[in-house]
PDB file of N, CA and C in Angstrom:
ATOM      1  N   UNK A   1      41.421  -9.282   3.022  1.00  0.00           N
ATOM      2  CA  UNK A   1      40.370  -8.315   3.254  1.00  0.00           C
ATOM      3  C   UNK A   1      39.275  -8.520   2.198  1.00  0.00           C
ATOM      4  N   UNK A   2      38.062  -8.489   2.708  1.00  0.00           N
ATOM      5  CA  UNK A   2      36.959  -8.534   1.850  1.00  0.00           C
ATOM      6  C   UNK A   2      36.721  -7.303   1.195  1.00  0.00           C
ATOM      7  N   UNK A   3      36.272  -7.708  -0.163  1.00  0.00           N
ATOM      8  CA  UNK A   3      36.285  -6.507  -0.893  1.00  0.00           C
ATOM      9  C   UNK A   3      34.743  -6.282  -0.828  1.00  0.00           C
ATOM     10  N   UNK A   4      34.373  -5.020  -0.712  1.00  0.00           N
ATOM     11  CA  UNK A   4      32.757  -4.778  -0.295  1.00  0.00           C
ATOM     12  C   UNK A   4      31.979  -4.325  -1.771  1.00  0.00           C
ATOM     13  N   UNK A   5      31.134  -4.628  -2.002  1.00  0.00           N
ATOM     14  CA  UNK A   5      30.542  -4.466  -3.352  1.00  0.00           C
ATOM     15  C   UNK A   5      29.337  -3.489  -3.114  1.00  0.00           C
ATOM     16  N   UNK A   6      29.485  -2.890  -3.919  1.00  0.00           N
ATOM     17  CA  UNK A   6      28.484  -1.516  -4.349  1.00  0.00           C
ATOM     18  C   UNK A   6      27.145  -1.954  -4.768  1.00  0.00           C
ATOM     19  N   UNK A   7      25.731  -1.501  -3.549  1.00  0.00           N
ATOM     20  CA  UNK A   7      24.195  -1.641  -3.873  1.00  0.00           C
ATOM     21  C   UNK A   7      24.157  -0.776  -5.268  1.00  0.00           C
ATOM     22  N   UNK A   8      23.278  -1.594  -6.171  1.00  0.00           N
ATOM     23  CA  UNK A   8      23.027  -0.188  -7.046  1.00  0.00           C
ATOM     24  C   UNK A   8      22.071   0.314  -6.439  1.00  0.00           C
ATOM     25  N   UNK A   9      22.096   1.656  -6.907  1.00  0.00           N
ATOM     26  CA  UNK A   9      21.143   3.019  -6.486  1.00  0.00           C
ATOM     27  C   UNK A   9      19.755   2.825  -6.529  1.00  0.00           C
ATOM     28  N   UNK A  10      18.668   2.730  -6.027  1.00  0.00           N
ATOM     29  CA  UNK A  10      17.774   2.666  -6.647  1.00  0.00           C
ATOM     30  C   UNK A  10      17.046   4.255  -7.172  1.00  0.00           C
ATOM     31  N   UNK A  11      16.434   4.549  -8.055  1.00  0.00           N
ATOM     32  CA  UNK A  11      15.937   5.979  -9.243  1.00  0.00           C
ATOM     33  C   UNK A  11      14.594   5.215  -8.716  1.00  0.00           C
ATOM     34  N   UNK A  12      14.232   6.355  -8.350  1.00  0.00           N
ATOM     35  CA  UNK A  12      12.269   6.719  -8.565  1.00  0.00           C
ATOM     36  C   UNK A  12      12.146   7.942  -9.322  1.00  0.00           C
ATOM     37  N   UNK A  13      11.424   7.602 -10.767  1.00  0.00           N
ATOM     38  CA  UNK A  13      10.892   8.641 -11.706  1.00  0.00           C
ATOM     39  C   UNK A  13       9.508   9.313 -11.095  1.00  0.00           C
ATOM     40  N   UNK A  14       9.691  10.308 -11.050  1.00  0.00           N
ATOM     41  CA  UNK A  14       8.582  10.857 -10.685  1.00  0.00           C
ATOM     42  C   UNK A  14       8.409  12.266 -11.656  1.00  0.00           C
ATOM     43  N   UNK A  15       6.662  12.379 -11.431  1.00  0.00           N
ATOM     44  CA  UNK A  15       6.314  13.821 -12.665  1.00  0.00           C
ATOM     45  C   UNK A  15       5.712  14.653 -11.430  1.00  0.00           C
ATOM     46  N   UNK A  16       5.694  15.783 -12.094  1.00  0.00           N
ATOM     47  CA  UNK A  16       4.692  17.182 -11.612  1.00  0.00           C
ATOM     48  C   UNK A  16       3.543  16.806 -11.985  1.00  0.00           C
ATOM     49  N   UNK A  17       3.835  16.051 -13.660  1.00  0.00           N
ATOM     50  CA  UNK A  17       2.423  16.079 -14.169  1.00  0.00           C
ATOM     51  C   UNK A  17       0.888  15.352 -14.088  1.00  0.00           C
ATOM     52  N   UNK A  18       1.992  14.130 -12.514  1.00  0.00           N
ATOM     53  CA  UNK A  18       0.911  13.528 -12.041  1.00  0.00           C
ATOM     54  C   UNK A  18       0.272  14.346 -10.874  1.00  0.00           C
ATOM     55  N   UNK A  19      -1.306  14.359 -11.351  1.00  0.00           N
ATOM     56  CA  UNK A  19      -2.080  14.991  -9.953  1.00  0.00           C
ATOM     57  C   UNK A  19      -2.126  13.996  -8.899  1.00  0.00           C
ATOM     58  N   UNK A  20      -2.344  14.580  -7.619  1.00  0.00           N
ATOM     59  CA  UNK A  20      -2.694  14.243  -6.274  1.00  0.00           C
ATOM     60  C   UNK A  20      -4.176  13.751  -6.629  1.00  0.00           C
ATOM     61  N   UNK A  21      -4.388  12.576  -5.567  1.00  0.00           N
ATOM     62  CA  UNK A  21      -5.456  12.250  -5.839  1.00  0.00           C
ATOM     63  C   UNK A  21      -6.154  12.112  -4.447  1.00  0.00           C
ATOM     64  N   UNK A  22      -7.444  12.153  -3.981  1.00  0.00           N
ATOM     65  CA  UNK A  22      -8.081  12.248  -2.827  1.00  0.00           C
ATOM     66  C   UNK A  22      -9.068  11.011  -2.580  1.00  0.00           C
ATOM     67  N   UNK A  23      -8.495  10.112  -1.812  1.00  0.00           N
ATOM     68  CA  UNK A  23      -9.159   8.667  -1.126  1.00  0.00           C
ATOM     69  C   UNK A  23      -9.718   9.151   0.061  1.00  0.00           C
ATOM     70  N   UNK A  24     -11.280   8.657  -0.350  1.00  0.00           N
ATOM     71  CA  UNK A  24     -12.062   8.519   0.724  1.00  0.00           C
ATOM     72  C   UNK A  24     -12.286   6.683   1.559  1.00  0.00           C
ATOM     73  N   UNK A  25     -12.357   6.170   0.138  1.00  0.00           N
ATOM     74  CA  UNK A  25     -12.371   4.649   0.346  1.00  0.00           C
ATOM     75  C   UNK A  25     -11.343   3.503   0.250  1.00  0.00           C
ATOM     76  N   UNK A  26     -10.813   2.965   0.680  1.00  0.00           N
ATOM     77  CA  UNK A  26      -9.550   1.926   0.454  1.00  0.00           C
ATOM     78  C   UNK A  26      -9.902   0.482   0.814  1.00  0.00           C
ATOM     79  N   UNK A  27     -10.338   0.017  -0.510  1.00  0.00           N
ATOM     80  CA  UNK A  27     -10.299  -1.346  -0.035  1.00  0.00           C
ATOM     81  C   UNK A  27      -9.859  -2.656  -0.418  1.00  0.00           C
ATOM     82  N   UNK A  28      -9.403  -3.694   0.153  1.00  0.00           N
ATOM     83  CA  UNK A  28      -8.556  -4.578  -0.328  1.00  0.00           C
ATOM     84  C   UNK A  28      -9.588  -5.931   0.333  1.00  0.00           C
ATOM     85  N   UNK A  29      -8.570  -6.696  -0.886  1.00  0.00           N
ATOM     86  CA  UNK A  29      -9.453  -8.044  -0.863  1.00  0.00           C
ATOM     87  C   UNK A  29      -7.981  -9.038  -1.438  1.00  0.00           C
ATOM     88  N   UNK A  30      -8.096 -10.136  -0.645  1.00  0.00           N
ATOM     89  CA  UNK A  30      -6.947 -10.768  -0.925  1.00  0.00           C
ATOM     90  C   UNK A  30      -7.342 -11.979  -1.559  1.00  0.00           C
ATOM     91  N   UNK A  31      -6.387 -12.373  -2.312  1.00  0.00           N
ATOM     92  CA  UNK A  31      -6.644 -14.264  -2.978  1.00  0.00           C
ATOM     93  C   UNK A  31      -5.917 -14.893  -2.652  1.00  0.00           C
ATOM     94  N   UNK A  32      -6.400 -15.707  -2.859  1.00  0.00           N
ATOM     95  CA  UNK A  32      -5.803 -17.113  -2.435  1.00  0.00           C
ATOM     96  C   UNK A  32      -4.020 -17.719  -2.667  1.00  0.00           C
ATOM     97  N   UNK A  33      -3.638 -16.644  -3.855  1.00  0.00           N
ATOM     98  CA  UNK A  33      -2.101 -17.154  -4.268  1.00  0.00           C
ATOM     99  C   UNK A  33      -1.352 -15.488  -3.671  1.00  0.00           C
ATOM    100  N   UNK A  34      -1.696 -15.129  -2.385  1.00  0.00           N
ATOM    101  CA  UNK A  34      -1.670 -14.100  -1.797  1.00  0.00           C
ATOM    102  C   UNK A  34      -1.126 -12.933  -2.076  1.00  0.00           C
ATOM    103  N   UNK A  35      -1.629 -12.984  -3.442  1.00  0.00           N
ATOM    104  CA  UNK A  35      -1.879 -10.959  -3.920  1.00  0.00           C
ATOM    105  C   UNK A  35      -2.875 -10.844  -3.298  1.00  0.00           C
ATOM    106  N   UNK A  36      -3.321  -9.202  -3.276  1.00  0.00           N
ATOM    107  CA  UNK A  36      -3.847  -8.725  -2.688  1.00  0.00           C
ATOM    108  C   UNK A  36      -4.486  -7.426  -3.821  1.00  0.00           C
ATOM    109  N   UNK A  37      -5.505  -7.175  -4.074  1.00  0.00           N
ATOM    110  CA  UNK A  37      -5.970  -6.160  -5.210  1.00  0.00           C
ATOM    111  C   UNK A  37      -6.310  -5.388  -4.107  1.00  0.00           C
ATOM    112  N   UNK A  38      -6.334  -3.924  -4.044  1.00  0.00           N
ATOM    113  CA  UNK A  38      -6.339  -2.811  -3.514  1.00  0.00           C
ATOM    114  C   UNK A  38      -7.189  -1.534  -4.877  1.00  0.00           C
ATOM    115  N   UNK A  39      -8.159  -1.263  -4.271  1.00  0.00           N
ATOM    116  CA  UNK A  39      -9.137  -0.772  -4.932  1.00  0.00           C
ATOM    117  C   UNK A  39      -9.229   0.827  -4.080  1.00  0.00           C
ATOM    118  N   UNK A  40      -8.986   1.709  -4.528  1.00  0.00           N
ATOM    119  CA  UNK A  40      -9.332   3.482  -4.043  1.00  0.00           C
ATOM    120  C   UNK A  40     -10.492   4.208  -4.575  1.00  0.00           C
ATOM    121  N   UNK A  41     -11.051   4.738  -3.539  1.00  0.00           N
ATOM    122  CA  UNK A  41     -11.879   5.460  -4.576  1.00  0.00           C
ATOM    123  C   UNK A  41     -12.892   6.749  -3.846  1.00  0.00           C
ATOM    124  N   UNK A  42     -13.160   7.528  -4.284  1.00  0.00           N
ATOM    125  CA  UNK A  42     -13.695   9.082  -3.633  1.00  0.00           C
ATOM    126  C   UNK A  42     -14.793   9.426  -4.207  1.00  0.00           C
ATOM    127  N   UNK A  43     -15.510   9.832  -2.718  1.00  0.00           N
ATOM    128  CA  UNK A  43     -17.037  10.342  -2.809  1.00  0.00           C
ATOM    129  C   UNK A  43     -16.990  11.767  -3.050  1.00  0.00           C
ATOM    130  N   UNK A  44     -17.541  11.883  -4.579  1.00  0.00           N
ATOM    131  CA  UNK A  44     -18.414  13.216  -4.879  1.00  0.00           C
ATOM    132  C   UNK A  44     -19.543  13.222  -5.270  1.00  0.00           C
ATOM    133  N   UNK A  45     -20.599  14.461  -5.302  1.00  0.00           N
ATOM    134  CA  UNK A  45     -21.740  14.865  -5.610  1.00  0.00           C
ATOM    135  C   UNK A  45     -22.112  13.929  -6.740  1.00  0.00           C
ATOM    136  N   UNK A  46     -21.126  13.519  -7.688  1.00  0.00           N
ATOM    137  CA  UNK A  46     -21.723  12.869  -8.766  1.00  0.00           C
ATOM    138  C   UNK A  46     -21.781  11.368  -8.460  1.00  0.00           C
ATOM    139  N   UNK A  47     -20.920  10.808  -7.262  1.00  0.00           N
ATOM    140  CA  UNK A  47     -20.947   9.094  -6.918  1.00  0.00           C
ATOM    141  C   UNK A  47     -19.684   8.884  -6.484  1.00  0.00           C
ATOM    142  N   UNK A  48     -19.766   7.947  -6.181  1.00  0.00           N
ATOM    143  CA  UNK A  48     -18.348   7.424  -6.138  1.00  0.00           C
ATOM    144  C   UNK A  48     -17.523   7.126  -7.355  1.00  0.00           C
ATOM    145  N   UNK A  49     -16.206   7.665  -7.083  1.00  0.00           N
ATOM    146  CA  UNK A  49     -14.900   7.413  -8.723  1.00  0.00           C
ATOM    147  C   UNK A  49     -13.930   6.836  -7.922  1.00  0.00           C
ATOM    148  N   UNK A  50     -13.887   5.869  -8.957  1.00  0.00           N
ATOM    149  CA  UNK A  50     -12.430   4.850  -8.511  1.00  0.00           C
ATOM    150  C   UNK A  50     -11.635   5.693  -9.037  1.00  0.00           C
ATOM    151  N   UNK A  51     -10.288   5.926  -8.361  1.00  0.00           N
ATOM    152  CA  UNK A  51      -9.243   6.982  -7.805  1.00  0.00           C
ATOM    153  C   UNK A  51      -7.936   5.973  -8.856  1.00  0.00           C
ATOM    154  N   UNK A  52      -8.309   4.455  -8.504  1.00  0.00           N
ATOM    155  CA  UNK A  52      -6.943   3.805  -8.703  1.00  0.00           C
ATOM    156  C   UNK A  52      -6.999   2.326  -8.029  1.00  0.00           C
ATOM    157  N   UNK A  53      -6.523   1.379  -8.940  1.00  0.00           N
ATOM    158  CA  UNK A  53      -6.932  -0.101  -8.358  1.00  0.00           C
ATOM    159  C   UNK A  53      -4.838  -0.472  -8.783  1.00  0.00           C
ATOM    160  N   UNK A  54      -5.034  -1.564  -7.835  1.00  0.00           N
ATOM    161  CA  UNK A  54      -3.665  -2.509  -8.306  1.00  0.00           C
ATOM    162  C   UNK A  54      -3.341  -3.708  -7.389  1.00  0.00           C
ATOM    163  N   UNK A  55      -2.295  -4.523  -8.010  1.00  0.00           N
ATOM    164  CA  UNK A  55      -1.835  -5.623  -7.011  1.00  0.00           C
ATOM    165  C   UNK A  55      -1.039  -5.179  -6.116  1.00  0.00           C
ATOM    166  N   UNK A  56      -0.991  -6.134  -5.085  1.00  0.00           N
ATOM    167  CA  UNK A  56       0.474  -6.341  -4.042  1.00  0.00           C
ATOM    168  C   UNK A  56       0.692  -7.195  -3.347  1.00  0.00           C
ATOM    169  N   UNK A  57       1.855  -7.847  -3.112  1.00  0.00           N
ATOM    170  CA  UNK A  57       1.808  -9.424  -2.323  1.00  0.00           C
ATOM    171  C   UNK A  57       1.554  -8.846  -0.916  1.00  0.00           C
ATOM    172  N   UNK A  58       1.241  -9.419  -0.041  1.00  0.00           N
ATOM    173  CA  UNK A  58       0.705  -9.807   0.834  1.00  0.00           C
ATOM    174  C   UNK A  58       1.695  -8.983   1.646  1.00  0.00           C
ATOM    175  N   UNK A  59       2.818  -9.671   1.433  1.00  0.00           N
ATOM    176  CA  UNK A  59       3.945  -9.431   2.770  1.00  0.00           C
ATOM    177  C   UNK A  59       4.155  -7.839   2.065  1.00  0.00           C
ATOM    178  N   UNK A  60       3.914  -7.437   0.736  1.00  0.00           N
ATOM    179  CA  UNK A  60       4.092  -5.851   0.497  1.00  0.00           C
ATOM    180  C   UNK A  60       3.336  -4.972   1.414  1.00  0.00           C
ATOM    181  N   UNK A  61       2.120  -5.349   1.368  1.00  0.00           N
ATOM    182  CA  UNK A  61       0.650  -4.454   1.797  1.00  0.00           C
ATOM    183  C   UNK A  61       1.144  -4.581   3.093  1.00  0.00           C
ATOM    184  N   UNK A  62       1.385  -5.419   3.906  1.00  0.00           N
ATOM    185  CA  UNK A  62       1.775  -5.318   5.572  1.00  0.00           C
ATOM    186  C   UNK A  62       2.925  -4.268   5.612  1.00  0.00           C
ATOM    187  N   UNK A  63       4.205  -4.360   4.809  1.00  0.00           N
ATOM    188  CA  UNK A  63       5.246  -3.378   5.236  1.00  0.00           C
ATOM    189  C   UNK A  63       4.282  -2.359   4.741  1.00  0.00           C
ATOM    190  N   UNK A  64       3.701  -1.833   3.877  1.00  0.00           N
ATOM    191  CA  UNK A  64       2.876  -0.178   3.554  1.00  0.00           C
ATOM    192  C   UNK A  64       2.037  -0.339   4.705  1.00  0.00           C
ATOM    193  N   UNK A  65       1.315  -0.859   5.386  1.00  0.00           N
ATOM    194  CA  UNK A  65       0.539  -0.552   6.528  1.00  0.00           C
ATOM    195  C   UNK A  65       1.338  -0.332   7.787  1.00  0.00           C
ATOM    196  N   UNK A  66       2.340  -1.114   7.881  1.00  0.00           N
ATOM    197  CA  UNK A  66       3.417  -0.598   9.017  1.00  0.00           C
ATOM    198  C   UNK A  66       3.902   0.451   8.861  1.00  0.00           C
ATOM    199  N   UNK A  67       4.337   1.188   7.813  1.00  0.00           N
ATOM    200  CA  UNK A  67       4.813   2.127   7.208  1.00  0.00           C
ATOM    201  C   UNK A  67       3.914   3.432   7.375  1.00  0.00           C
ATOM    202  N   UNK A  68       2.435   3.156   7.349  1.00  0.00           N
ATOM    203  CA  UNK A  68       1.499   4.185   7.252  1.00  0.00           C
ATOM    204  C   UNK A  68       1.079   4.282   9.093  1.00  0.00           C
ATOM    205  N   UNK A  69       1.259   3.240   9.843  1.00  0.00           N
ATOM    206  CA  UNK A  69       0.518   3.548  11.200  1.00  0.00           C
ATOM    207  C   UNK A  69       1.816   4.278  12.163  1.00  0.00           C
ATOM    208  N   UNK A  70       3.229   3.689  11.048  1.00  0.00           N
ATOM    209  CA  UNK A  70       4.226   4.436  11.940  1.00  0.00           C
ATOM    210  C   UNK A  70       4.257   6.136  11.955  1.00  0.00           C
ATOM    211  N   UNK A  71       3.536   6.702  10.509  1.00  0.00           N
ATOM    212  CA  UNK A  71       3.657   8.071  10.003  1.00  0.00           C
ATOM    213  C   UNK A  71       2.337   8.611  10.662  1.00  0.00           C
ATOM    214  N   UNK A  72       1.439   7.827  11.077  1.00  0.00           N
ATOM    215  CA  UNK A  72       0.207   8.474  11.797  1.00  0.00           C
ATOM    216  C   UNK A  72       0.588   8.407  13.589  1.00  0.00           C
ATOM    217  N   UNK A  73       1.246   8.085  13.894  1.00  0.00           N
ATOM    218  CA  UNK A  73       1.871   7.744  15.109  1.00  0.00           C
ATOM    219  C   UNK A  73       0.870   6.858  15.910  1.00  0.00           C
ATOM    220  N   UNK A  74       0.445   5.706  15.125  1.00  0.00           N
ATOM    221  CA  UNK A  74      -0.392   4.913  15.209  1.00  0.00           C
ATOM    222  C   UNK A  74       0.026   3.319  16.146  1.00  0.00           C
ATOM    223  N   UNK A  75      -0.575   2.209  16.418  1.00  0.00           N
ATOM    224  CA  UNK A  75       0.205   1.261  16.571  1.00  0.00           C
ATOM    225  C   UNK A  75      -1.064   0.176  15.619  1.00  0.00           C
ATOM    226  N   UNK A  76      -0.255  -0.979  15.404  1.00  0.00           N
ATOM    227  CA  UNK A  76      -1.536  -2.481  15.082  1.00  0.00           C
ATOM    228  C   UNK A  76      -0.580  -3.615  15.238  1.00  0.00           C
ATOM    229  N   UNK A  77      -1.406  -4.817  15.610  1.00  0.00           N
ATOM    230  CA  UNK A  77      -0.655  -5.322  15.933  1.00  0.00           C
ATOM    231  C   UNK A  77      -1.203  -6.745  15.368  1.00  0.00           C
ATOM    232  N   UNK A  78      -0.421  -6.579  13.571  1.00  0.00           N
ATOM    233  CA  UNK A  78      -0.543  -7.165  12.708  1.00  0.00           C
ATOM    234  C   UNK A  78      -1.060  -8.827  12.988  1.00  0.00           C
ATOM    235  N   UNK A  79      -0.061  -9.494  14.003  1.00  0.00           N
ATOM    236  CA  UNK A  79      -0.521 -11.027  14.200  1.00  0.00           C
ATOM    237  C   UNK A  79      -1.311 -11.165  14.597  1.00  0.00           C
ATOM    238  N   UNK A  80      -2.265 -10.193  15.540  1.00  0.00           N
ATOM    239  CA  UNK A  80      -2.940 -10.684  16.224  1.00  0.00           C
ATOM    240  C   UNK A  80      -4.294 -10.381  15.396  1.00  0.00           C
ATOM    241  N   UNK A  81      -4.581  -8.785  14.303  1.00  0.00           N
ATOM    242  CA  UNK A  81      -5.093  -9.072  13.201  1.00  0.00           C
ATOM    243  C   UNK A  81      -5.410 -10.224  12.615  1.00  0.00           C
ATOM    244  N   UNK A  82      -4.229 -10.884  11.999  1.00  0.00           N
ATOM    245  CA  UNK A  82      -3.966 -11.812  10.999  1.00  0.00           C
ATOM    246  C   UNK A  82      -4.791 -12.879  12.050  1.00  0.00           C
ATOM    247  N   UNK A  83      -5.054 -13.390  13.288  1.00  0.00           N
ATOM    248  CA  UNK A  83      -4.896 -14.493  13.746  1.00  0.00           C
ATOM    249  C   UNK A  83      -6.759 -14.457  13.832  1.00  0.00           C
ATOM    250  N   UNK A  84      -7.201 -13.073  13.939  1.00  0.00           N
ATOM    251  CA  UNK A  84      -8.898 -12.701  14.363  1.00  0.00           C
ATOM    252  C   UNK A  84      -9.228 -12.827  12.882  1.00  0.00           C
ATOM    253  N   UNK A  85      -8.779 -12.549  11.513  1.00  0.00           N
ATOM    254  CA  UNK A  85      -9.108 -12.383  10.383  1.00  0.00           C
ATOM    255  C   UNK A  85      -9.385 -13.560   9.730  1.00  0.00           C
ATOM    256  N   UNK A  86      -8.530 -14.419   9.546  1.00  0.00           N
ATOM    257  CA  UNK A  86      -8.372 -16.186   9.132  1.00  0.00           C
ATOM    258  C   UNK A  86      -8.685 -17.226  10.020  1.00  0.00           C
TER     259      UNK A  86
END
């Protein structure tokens, strides 16, 4: 009998003391060694404020967009994206 081995758990730390933040703009731009920088940022009276910038590989940003059109009860239909884009 195979003995079955234990996933460790994965822990997400999370605070109260981080605020919510409000995106008006989301935009991404990909390179060539396929990260992807993802740039946020929200229109007020005083201009636009970047909200929050960061990396993500490529194949990350697709599962979070699948992830986000499934919670909007959305559809896309990523290849054919990918195939009009490149």
């Amino acid at each position: 009998m195979k003995k079955e081995t234990k996933k460790p758990q994965q822990f997400i730390s999370t605070s109260a003391q981080t605020p919510p933040i409000m995106v008006d703009h989301f935009e991404v731009y990909q390179r060539e060694d396929n990260l992807c920088f993802i740039r946020m940022s929200t229109s007020l009276p005083e201009g636009v404020i970047e909200q929050g910038k960061f990396f993500m590989t490529k194949e990350f940003l697709k599962n979070f967009i699948e992830s986000a059109t499934k919670a909007l009860d959305s559809s896309i239909d990523i290849d054919t994206q990918e195939k009009s884009i490149n």
